[in-house]
Protein backbone atom coordinates (compact mmCIF):
# COMPACT_ATOMS: atom_id res chain seq x y z
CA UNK A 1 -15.18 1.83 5.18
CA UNK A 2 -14.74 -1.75 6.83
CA UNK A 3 -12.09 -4.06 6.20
CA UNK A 4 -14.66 -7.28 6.69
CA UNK A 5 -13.11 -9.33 3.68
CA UNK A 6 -16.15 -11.73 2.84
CA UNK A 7 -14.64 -15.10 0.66
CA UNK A 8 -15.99 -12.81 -2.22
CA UNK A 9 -12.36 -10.75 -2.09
CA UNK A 10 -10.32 -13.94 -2.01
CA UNK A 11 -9.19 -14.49 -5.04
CA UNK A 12 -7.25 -17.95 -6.28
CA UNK A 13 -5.23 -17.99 -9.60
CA UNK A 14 -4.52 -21.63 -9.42
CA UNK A 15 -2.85 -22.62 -5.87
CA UNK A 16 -2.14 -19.01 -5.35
CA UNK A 17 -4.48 -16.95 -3.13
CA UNK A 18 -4.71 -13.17 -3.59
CA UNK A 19 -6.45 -11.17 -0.48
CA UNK A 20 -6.36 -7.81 -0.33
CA UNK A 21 -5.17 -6.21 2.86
CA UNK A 22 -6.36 -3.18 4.42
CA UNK A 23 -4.92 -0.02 5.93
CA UNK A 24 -7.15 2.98 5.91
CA UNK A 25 -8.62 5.05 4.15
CA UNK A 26 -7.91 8.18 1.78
CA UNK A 27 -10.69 11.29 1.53
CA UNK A 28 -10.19 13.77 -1.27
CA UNK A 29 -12.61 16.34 -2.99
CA UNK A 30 -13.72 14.67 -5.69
CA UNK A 31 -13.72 17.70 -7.93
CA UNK A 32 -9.91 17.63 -7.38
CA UNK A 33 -9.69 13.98 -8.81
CA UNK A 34 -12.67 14.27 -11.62
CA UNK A 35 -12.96 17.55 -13.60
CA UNK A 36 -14.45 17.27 -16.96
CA UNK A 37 -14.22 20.37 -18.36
CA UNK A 38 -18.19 22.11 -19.53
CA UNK A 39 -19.81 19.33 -16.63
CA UNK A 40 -21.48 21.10 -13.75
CA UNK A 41 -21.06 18.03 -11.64
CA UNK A 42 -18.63 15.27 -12.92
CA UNK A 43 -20.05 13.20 -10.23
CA UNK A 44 -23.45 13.01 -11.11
CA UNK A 45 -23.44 9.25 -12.07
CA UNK A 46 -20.84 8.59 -9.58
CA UNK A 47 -22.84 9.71 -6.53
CA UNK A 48 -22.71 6.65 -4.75
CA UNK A 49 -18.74 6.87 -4.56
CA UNK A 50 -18.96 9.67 -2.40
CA UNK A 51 -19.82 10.33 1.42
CA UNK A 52 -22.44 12.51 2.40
CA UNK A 53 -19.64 15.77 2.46
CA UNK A 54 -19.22 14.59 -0.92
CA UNK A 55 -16.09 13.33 -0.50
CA UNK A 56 -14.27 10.17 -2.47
CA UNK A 57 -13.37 7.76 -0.13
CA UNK A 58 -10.59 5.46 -1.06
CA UNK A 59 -9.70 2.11 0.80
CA UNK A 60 -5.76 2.23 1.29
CA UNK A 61 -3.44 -0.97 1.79
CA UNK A 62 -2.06 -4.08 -0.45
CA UNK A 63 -2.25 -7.50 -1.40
CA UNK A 64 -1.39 -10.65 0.04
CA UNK A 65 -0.01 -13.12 -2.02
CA UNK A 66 0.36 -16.93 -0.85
CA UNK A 67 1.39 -19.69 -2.26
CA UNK A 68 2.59 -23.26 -1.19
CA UNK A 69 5.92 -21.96 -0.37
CA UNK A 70 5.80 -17.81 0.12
CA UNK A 71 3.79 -14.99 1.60
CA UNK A 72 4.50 -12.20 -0.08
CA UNK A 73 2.45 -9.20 0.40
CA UNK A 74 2.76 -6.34 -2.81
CA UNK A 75 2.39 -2.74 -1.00
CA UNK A 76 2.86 -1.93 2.18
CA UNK A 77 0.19 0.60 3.02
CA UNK A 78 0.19 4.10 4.39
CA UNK A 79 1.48 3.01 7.75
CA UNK A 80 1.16 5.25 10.82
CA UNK A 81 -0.23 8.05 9.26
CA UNK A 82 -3.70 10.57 10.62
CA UNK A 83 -4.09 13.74 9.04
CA UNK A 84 -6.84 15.57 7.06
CA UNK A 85 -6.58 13.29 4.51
CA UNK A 86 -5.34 9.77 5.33
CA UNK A 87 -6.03 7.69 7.82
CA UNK A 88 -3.73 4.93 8.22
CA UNK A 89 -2.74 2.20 10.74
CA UNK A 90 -4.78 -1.22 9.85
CA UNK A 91 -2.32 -3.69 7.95
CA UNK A 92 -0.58 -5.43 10.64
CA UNK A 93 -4.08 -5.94 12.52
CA UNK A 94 -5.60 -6.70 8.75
CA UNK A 95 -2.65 -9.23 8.22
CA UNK A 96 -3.05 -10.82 11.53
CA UNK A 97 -6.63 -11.50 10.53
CA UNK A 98 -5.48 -13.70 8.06
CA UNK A 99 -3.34 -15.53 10.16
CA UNK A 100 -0.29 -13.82 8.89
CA UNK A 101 2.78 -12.16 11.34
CA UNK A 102 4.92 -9.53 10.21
CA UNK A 103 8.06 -11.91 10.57
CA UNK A 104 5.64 -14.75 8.42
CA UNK A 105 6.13 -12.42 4.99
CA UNK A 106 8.63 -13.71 3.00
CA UNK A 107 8.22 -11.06 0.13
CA UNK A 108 7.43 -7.45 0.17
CA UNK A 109 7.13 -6.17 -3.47
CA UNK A 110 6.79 -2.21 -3.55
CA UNK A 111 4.42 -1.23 -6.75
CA UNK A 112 6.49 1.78 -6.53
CA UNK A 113 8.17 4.00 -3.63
CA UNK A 114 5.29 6.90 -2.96
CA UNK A 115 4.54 7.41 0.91
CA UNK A 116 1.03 5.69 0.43
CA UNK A 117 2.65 1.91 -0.73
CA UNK A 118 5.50 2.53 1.66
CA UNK A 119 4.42 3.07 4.93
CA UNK A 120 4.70 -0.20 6.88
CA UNK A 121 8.30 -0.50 5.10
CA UNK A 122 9.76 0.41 8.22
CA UNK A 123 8.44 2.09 12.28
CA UNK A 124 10.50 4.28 13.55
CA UNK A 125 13.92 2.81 11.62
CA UNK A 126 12.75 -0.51 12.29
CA UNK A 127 12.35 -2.81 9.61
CA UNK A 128 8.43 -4.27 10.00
CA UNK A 129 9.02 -7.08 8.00
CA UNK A 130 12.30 -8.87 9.44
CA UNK A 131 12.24 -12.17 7.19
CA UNK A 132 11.41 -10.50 4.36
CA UNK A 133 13.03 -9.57 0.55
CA UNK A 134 12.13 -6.43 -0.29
CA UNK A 135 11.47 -6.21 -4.09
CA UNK A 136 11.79 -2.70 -5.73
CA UNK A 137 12.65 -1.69 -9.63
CA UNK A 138 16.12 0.07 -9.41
CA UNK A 139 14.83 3.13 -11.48
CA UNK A 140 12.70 3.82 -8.39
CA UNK A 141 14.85 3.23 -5.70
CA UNK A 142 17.74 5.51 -7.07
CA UNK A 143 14.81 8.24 -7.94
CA UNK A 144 13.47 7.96 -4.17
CA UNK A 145 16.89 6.83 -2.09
CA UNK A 146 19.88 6.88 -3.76
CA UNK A 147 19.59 9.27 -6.49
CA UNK A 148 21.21 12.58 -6.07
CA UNK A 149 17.65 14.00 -5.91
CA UNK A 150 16.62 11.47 -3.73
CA UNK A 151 13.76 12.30 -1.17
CA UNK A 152 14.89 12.86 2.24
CA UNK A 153 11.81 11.24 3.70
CA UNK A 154 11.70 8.49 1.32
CA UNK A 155 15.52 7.96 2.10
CA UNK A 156 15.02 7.92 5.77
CA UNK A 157 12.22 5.90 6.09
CA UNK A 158 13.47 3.06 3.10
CA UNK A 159 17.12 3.34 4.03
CA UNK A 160 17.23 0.85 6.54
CA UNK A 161 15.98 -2.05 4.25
CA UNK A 162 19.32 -1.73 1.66
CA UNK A 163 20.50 -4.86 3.19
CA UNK A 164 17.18 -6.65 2.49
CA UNK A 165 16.92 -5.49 -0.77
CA UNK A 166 16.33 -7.33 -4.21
CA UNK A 167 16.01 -4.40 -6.66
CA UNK A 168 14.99 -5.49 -10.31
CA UNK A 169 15.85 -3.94 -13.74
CA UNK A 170 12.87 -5.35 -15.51
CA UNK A 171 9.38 -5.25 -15.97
């Protein structure tokens, strides 16, 4: 998988330019993520979506939003992570491609609060993005950080962005 953006994956809605960011990549067996129950081989006439271990192979990262006045980016990739099954560690480099510096993003929206849209949040109990908002529905941050089943992880690694936080109640 290459992160080679050709003009093709900029997108503009008006003055605003979307550009999708990228992180790594995700391998799982595909039988785990298609099963159609009586098919021999869900993937038949998906064949092309998988690697030659017939694997599916999924780009992992975000988007970058700009307009006149912000830079927001929506997701903040895997982050730092190489196992079996992720490989992370391109956004910053991916950003910087596009002319953008960590401390340049005014907005970081979170999707939602799973380890795989979270993982540039924060290094080590830094916050990455120092100049940054950090948008999150309230629903999901009490469910991931300060619920009382909160996720210890979660809360650890999203913890030290409460005071840059802008939580939402809406859709």
């Amino acid at each position: 998988m290459s992160s080679d953006l050709t003009p093709s994956t900029v997108t503009a809605v008006g003055a605003i330019a979307v550009v999708p960011v990228f992180d790594g990549t995700a391998r799982f067996e595909a039988n785990d993520v298609l099963v159609r129950p009586g098919v021999d081989d869900p993937w038949a006439c998906h064949s092309d979506l998988l690697d030659d271990d017939r694997m599916l192979v999924l780009e992992m990262g975000g988007f970058l939003v700009r307009t006149a006045d912000r830079i927001a980016l929506v997701d903040a990739g895997v982050g730092r992570v190489r196992n079996e099954t992720f490989v992370g560690g391109g956004m910053l480099d991916d950003l910087r491609r596009h002319g953008v510096e960590p401390e340049d993003v005014t907005d970081v929206l979170f999707t939602h609060l799973h380890f795989d849209h979270v993982g540039w949040a924060t290094q080590q109990g830094r916050v990455v993005f120092t100049n940054a908002t950090h948008r999150v529905h309230d629903a999901d941050w009490e469910h991931f950080v300060s619920g009382p089943n909160a996720d210890p992880r979660a809360k650890a690694k999203l913890e030290p962005l409460a005071d840059r936080l802008a939580p939402f109640g809406t859709d």
